[in-house]
Protein backbone atom coordinates (compact mmCIF):
# COMPACT_ATOMS: atom_id res chain seq x y z
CA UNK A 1 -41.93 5.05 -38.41
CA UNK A 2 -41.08 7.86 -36.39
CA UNK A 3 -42.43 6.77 -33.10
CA UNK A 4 -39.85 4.04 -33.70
CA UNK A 5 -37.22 6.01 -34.90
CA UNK A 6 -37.64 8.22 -31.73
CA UNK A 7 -38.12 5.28 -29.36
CA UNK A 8 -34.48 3.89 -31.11
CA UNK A 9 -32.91 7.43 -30.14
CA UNK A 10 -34.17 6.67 -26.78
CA UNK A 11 -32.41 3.54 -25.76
CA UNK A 12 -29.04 4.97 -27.58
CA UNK A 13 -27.96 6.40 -24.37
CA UNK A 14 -28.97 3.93 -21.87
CA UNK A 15 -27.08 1.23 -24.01
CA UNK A 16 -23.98 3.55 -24.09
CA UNK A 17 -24.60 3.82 -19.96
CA UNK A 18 -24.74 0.38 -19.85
CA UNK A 19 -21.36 -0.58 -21.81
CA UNK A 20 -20.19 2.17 -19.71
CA UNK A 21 -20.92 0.34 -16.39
CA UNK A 22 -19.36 -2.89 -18.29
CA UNK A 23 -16.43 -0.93 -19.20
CA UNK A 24 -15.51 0.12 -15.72
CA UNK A 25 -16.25 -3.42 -14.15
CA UNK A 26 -13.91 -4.91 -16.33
CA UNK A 27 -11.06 -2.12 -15.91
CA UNK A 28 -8.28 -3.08 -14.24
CA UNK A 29 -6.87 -1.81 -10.66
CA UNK A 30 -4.26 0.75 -10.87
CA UNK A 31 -1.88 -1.85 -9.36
CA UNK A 32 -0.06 -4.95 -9.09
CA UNK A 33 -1.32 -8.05 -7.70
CA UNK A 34 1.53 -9.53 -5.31
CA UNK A 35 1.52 -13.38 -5.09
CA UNK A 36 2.49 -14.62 -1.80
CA UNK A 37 6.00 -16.52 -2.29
CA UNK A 38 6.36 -15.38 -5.91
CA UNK A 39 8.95 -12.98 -7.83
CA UNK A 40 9.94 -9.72 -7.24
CA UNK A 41 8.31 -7.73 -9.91
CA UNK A 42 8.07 -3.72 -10.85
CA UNK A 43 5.34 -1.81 -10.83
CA UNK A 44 3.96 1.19 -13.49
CA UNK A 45 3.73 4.08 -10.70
CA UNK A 46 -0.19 4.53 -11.70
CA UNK A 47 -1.36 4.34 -8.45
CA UNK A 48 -3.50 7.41 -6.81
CA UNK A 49 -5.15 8.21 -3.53
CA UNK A 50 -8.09 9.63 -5.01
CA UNK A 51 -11.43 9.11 -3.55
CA UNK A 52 -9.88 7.43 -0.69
CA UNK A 53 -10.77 8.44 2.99
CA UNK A 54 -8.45 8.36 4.98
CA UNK A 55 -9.04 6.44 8.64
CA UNK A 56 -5.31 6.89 10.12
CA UNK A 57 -1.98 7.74 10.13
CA UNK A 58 1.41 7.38 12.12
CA UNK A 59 4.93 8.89 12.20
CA UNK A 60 7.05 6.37 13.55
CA UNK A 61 11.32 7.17 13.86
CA UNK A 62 13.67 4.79 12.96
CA UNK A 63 17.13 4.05 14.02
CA UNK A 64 19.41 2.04 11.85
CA UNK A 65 22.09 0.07 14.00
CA UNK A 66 25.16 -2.16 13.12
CA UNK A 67 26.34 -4.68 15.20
CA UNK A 68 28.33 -2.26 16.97
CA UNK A 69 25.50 -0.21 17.75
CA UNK A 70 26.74 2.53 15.83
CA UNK A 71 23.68 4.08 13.93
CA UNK A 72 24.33 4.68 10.36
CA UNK A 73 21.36 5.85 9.05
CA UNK A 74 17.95 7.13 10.74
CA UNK A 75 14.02 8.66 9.58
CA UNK A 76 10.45 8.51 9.33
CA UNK A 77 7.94 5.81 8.22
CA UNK A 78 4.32 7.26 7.50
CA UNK A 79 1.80 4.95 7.25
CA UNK A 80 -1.96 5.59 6.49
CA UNK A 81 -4.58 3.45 6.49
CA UNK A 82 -7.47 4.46 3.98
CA UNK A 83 -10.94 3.23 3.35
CA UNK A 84 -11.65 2.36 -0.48
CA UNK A 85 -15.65 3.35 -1.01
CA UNK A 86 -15.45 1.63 -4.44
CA UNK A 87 -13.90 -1.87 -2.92
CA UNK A 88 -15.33 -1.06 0.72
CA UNK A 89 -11.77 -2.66 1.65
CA UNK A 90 -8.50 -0.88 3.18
CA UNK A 91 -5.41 0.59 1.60
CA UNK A 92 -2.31 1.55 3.46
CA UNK A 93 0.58 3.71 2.22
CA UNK A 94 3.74 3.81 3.53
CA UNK A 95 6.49 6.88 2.69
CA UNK A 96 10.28 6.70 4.45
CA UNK A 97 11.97 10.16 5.07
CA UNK A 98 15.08 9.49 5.56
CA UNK A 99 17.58 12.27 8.26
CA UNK A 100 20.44 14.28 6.65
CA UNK A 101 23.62 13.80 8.30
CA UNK A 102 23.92 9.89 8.50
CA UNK A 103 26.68 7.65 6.38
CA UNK A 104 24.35 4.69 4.87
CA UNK A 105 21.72 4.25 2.39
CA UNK A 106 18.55 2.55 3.44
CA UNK A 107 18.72 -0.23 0.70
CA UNK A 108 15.41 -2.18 1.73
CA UNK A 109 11.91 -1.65 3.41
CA UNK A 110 9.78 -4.78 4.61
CA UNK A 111 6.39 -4.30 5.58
CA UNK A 112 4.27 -7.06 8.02
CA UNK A 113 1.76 -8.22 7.93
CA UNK A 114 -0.22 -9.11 4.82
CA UNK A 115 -0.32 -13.02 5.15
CA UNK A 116 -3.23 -15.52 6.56
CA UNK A 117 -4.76 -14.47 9.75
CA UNK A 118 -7.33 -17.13 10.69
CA UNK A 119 -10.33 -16.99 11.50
CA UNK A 120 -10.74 -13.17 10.11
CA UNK A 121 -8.57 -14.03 7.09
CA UNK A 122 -8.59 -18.08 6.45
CA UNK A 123 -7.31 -17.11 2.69
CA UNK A 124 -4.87 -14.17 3.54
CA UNK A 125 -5.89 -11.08 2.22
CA UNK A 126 -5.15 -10.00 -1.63
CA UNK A 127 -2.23 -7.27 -1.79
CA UNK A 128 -1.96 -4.88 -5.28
CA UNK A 129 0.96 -2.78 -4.85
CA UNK A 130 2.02 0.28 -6.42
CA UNK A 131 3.65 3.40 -5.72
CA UNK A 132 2.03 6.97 -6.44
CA UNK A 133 4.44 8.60 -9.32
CA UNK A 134 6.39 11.90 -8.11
CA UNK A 135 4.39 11.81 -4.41
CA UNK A 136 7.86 13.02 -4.00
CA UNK A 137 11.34 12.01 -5.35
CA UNK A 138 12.49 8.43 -5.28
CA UNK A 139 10.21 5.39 -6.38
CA UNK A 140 11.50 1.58 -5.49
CA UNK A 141 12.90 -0.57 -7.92
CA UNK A 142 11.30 -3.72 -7.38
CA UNK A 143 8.52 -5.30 -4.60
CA UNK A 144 7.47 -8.44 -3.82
CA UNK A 145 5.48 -10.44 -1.11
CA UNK A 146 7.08 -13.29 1.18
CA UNK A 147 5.13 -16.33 2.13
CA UNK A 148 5.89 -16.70 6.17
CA UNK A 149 3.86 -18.78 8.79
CA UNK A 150 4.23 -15.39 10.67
CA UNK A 151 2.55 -13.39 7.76
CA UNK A 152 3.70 -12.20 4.43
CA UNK A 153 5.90 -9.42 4.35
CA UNK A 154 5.76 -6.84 1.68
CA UNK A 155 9.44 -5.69 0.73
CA UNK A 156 10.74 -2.57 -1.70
CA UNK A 157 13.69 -3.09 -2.75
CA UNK A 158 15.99 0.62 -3.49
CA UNK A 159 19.46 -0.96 -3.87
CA UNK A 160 19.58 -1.11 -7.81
CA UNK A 161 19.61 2.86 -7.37
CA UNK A 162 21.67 3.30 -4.57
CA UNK A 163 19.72 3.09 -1.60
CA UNK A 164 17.52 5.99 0.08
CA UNK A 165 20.14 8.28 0.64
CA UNK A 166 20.13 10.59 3.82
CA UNK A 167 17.98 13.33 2.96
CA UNK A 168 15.64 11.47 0.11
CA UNK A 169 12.15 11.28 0.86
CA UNK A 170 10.34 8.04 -0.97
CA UNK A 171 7.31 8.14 -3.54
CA UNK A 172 4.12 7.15 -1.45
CA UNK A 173 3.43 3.22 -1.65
CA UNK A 174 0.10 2.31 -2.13
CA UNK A 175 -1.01 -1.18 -1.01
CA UNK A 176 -4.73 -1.90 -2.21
CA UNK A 177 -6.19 -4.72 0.09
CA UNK A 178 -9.55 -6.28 0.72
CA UNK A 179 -9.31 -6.62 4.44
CA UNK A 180 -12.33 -4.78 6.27
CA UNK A 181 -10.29 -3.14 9.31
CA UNK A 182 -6.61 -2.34 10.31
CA UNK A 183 -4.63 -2.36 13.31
CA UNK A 184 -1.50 -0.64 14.35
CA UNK A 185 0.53 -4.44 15.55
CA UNK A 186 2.16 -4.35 12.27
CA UNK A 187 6.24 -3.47 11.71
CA UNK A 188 8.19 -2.53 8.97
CA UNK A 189 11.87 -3.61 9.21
CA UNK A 190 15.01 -1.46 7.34
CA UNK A 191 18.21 -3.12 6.24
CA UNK A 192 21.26 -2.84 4.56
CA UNK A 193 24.27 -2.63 6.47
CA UNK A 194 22.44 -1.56 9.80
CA UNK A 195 18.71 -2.71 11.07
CA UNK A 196 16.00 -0.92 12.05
CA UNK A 197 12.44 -2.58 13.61
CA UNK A 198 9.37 -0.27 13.84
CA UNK A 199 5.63 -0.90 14.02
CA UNK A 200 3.21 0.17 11.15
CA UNK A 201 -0.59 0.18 10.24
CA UNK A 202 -1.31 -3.48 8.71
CA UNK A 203 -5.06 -4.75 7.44
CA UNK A 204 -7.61 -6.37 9.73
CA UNK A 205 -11.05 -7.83 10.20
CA UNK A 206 -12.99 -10.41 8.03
CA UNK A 207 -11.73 -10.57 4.02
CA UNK A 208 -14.55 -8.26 2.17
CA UNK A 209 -16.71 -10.08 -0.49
CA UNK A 210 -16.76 -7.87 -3.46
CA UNK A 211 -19.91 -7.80 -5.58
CA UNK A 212 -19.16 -6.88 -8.91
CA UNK A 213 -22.82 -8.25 -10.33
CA UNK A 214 -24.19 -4.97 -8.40
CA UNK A 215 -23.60 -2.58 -10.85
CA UNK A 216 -24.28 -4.49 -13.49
CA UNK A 217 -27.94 -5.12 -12.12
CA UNK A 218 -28.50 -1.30 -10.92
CA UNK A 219 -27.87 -0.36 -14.62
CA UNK A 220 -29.84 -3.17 -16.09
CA UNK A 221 -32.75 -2.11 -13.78
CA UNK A 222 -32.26 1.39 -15.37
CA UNK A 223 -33.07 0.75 -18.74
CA UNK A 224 -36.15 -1.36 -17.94
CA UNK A 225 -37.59 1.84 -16.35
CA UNK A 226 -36.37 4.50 -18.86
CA UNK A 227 -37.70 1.59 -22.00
CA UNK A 228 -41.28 1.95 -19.95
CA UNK A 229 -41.13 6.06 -19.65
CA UNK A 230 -40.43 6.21 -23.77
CA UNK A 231 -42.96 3.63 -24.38
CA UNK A 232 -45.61 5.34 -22.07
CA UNK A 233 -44.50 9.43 -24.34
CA UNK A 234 -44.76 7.45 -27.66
């Protein structure tokens, strides 16, 4: 009986490993899954850079014109393109500073491009958005992703709270993709009542296959070898 009840005690932590492993397979992304073409939708702010690495970044200035060529608002778009160890896929974040001393509001930021890229991407690649709560000072109101022949374009809208006034520096948007590479040929377009057209980091490569079995299977394999050790002591 108490070779038993000691080989019990045994497998009471590798089972609670185990459901462990389970646990975190089955937890959800700290984001929201944009459908190409669908609704604008808002996200929790839960999103976090940690245990990314980053790859790249760029500082690109922006000049919003009217059709006058007036410019009535101007900034900053940081982008960053990170690689994901957990997803082995790449995340991007964009932030907008936007320059003190201008008259307009920056009401909405598009992103390009997160649509289908044949032959690297026959499927288009999936897009989670989210933005990283107090990164800094003003988090958009809504997001969505358009379905264009051209690519789909990721857009944040700011209008229901006035717009990125001059000064304002955005919370950091972080877009959680499964695309094994990035480029710099994306652009990120500014709007309200002046235009702005800038290039941006966008995903690349082939669509990565996740493997979600893995851990499941390195776990399993666990026990088997600890359930031999404890039967070997007893």
């Amino acid at each position: 009986m108490v070779a038993r009840i000691k080989n019990i005690s045994a497998w009471i932590p590798l089972v609670a490993v185990v459901f462990g492993v389970l646990a975190f397979m089955g937890s959800p992304a700290p984001a929201t899954v944009l459908v190409p073409g669908g609704p604008s939708v808002t996200t929790p702010g839960t999103a976090t850079l940690a245990g990314l690495i980053q790859q790249d970044t760029e500082t690109v200035p922006f000049f919003g014109q009217d059709a006058f060529g007036d410019t009535l608002y101007a900034g900053n778009l940081i982008s960053s393109a990170y690689y994901d160890p957990s997803t082995h896929g790449m995340d991007f974040t964009y932030q907008v500073e936007a320059t003190s001393g201008y008259a307009d509001h920056i009401g909405l930021v598009a992103v390009s491009a997160y649509g289908d890229y044949p032959p690297d991407a026959p499927n288009g690649y999936t897009v989670d958005a989210d933005y990283v709560s107090a990164s800094d000072e003003l988090p958009y109101d809504t997001v969505n992703l358009s379905s264009l022949d051209s690519g789909g374009t990721i857009s944040m809208d700011y209008s229901t709270q006035g717009g990125i006034a001059p000064g304002d520096t955005t919370d950091i948007v972080l877009v959680k993709t499964n695309a094994s590479s990035y480029d710099v040929f994306g652009g990120a377009a500014f709007s309200d009542d002046a235009s702005a057209d800038i290039s941006a980091l966008e995903p690349a490569g082939v669509v990565v296959v996740p493997e979600p079995m893995s851990l499941g299977l390195l776990a399993a394999g666990g026990v088997v070898c600890a359930s031999r050790r404890s039967r070997r002591r007893i």
